[in-house]
Protein backbone atom coordinates (compact mmCIF):
# COMPACT_ATOMS: atom_id res chain seq x y z
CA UNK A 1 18.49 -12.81 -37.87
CA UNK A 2 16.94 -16.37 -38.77
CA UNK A 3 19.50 -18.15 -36.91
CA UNK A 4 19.17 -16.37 -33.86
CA UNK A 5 15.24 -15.35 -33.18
CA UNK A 6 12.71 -17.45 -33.43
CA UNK A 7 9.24 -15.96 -35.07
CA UNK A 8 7.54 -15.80 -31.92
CA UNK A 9 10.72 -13.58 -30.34
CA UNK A 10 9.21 -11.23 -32.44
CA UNK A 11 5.79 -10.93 -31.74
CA UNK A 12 5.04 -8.60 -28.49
CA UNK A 13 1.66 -9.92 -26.06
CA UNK A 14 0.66 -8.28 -23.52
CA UNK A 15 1.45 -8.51 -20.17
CA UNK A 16 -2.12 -7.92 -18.12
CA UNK A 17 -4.68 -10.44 -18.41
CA UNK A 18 -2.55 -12.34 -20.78
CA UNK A 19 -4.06 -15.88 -19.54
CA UNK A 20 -0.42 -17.64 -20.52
CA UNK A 21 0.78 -15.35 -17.92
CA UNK A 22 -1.91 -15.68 -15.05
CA UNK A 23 -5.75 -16.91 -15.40
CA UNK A 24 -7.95 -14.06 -14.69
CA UNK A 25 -11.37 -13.73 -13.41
CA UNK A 26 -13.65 -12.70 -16.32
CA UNK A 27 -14.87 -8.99 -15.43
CA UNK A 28 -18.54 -8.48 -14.82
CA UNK A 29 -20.43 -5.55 -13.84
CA UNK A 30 -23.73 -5.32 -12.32
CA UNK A 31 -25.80 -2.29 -14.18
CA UNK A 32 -28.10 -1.83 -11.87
CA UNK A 33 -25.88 -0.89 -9.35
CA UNK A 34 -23.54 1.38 -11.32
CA UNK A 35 -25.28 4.79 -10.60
CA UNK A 36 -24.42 6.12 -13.58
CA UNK A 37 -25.94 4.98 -17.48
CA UNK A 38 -24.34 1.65 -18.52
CA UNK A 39 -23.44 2.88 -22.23
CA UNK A 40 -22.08 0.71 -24.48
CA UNK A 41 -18.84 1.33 -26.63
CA UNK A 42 -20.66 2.36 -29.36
CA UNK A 43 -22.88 5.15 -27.73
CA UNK A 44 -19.92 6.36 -26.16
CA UNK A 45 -18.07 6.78 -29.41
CA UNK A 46 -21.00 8.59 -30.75
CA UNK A 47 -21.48 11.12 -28.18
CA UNK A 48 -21.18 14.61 -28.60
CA UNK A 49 -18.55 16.37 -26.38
CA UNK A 50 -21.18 17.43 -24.03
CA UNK A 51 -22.44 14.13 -23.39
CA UNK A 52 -18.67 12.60 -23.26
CA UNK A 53 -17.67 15.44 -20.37
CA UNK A 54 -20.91 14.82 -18.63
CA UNK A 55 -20.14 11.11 -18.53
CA UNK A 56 -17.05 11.60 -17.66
CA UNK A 57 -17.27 13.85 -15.01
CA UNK A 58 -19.78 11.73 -13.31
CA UNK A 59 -17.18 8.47 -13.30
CA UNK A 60 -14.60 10.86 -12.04
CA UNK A 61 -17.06 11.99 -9.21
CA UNK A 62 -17.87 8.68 -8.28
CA UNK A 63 -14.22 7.39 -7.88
CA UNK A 64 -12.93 10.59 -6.55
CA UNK A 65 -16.19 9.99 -3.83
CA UNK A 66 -14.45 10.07 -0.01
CA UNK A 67 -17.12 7.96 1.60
CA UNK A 68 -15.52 4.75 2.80
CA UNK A 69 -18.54 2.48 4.09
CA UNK A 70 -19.12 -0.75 2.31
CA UNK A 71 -21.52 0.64 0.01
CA UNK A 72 -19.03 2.88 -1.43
CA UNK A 73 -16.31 0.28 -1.77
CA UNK A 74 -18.72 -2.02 -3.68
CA UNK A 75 -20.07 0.86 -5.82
CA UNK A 76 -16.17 1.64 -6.63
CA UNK A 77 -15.39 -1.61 -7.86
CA UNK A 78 -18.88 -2.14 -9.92
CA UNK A 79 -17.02 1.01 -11.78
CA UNK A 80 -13.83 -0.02 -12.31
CA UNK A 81 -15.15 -3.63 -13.12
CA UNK A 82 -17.55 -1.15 -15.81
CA UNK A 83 -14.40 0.92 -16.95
CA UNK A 84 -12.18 -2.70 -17.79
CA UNK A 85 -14.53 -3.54 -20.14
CA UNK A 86 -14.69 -0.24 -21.88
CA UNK A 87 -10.78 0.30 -21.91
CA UNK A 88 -9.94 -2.39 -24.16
CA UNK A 89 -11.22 -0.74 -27.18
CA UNK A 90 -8.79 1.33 -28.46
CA UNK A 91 -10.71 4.36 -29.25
CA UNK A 92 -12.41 5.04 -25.69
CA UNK A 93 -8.82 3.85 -24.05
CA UNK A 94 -6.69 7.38 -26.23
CA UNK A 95 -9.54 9.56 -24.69
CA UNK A 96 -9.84 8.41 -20.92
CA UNK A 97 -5.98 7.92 -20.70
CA UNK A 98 -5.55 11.60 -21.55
CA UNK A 99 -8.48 12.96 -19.36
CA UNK A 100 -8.86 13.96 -16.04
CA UNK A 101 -9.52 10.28 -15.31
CA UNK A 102 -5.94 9.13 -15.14
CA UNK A 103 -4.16 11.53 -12.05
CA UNK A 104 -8.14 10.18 -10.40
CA UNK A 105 -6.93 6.86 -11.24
CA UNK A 106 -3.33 7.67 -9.58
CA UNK A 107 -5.15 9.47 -6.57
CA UNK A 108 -7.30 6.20 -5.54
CA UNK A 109 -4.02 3.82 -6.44
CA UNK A 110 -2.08 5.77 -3.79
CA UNK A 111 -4.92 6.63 -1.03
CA UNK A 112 -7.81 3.76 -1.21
CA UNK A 113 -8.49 1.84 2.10
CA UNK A 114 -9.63 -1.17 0.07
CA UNK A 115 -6.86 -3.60 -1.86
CA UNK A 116 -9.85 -4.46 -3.87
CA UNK A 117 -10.11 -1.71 -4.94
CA UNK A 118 -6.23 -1.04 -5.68
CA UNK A 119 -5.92 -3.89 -7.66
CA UNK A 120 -8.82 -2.87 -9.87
CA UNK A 121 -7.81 0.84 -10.54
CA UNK A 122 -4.18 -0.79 -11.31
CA UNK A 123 -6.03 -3.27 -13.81
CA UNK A 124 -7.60 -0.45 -15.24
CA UNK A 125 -4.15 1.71 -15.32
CA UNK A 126 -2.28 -1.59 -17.37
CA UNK A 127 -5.75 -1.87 -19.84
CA UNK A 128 -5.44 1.90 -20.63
CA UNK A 129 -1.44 1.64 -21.27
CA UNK A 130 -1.88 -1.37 -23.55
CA UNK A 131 -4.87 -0.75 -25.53
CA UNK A 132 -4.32 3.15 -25.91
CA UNK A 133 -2.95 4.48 -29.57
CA UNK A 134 -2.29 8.02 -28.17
CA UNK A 135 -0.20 9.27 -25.36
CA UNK A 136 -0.70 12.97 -24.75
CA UNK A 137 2.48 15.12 -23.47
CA UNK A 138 1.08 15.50 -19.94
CA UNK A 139 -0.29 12.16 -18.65
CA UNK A 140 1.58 11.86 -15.70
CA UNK A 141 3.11 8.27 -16.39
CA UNK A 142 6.02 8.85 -14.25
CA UNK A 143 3.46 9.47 -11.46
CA UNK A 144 1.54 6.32 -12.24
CA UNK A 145 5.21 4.49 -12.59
CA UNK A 146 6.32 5.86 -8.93
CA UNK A 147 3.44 4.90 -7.18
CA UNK A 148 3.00 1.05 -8.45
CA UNK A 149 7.29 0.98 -7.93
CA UNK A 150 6.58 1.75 -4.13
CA UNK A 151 3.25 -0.76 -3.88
CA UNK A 152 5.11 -3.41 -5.56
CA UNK A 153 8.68 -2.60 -2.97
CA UNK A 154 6.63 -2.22 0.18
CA UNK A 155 4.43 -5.24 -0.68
CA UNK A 156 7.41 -7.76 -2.22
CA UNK A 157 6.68 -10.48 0.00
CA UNK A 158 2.87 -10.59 -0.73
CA UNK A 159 2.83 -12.30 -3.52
CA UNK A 160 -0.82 -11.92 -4.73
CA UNK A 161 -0.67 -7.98 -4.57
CA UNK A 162 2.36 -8.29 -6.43
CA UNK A 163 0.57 -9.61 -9.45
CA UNK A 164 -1.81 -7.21 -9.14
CA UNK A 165 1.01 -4.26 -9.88
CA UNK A 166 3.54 -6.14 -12.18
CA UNK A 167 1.51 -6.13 -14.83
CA UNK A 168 0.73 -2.56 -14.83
CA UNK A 169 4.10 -1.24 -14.21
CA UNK A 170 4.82 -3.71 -17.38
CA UNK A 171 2.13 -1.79 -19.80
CA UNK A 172 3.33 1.73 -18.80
CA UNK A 173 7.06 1.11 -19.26
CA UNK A 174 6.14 -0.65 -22.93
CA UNK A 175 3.94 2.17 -23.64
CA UNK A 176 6.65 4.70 -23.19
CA UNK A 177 9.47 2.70 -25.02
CA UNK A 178 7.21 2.39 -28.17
CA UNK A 179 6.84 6.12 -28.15
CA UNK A 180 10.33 6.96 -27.69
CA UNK A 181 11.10 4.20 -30.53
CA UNK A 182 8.50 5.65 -32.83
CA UNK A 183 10.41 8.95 -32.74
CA UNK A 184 8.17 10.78 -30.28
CA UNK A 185 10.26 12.82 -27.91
CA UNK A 186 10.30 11.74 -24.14
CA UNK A 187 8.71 13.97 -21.96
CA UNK A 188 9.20 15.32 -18.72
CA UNK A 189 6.22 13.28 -17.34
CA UNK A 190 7.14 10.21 -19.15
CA UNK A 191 10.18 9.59 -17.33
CA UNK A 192 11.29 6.42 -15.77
CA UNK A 193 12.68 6.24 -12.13
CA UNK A 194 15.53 4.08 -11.87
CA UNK A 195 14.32 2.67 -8.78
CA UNK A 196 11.75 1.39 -11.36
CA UNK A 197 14.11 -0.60 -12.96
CA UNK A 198 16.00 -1.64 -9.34
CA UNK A 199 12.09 -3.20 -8.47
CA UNK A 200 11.91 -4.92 -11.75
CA UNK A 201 15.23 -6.64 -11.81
CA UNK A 202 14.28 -7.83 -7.65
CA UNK A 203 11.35 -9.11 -8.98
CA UNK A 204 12.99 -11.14 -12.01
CA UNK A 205 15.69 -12.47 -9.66
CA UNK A 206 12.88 -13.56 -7.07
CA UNK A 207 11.07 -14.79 -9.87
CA UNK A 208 14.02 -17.24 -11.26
CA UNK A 209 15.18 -18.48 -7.52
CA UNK A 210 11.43 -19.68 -6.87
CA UNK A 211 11.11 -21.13 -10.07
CA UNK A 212 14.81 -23.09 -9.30
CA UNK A 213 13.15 -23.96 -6.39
C-alpha cells in the first residue's frame, strides 16, 4: 500500500467549488431583497418544527413561483445565492436534502427559462450532496442524476454550462457510493443510469484530448 498510493490518493475533496478545480465567484445575497427572513444557521437550527415548515414552505413557494419577468428571475437567484450559504453546514444540508425542497430543486433544474438560474439550483443540488450526513430512502437522486446527465449531453459543446453540471453530477454519484460502501442498501431511487456513466467517460475523454492539445 506505501509503495503504490501516495497520502494524498487517499484523501477525498470535493468536487464543487473546490477552487483547485475551478475559481468560483464568492456567493452573496442581498437581504433586503429576499422576501422571506434572512435567518442565520443558528436560528434555523433552533427552530421549532413549526417555524422550520413555515420557512420552508415559503422557500419552496418562492422557487416553485411560475412568474417569469425579470423580477422573478432576480428574486430566484437572491434565493438560491441565500440557500448556498446555508447548505454547507451539515446539519441544515440532512434536513433540506430530504424535504420537499429537493424534487422543487429537480422541477426548476429541468423547466427554468433562465441558465442563471440552472446553474444556481445545480450549485445548490452538488452543496446539498456533499455537505449532507443523511440520505433518506426516497430522495429522488436518480431523478436529480437523469436530469443533469441530459443537460450536460445536450449542452457538451458549451463548455461553461458544462461546469456548471459536472460538478453536481460528481457530488450525487459520491454521495451514493459512500452509502452503498457504508453498508446502507441501494435504493430504488438511488440508482445510477448507465448513460450516466456513458456522459462521464465523454467528458473525461474530451477532457484529456483538450488538455493534449
Amino acid at each position: 500500500k506505501e509503495l503504490i498510493y501516495t497520502e494524498s490518493d487517499l484523501i477525498v475533496t470535493p468536487i464543487i467549488d473546490n477552487p483547485k478545480i475551478m475559481k468560483q465567484v464568492p456567493v452573496r445575497f442581498d437581504s433586503k431583497t429576499l422576501h422571506i427572513p434572512a435567518y442565520s444557521v443558528e436560528k434555523l437550527s433552533s427552530m421549532k418544527d413549526t417555524d422550520w415548515n413555515n420557512f420552508l414552505k415559503r422557500v419552496c413557494s418562492l422557487l416553485d413561483s411560475s412568474e417569469k419577468n425579470t423580477g422573478a428571475a432576480r428574486s430566484k437567484l437572491n434565493l438560491l445565492y441565500y440557500l448556498c450559504t446555508l447548505v454547507v453546514h451539515k446539519e441544515i444540508a440532512s434536513r433540506l436534502i430530504s424535504s420537499q425542497l429537493f424534487p422543487i430543486l429537480i422541477q426548476q433544474l429541468r423547466a427554468a427559462s433562465n441558465w442563471d438560474i440552472r446553474a444556481n439550483v445545480a450549485r445548490v443540488i452538488g452543496l446539498l450532496a456533499l455537505h449532507t450526513s443523511e440520505l433518506g430512502e426516497n430522495v429522488p437522486v436518480s431523478e436529480a442524476i437523469t436530469l443533469l446527465t441530459e443537460l450536460i449531453r445536450e449542452n457538451f459543446r458549451n463548455s461553461k454550462l458544462k461546469q456548471c453540471f459536472l460538478p453536481a453530477l460528481g457530488e450525487l454519484l459520491y454521495l451514493i457510493a459512500s452509502k452503498e460502501e457504508k453498508g446502507e442498501h441501494p435504493r430504488e431511487c438511488w440508482a445510477v443510469p448507465s448513460a450516466a456513466y456513458t456522459v462521464l467517460m465523454r467528458c473525461l475523454r474530451e477532457g484529456v484530448r483538450l488538455f493534449h492539445g
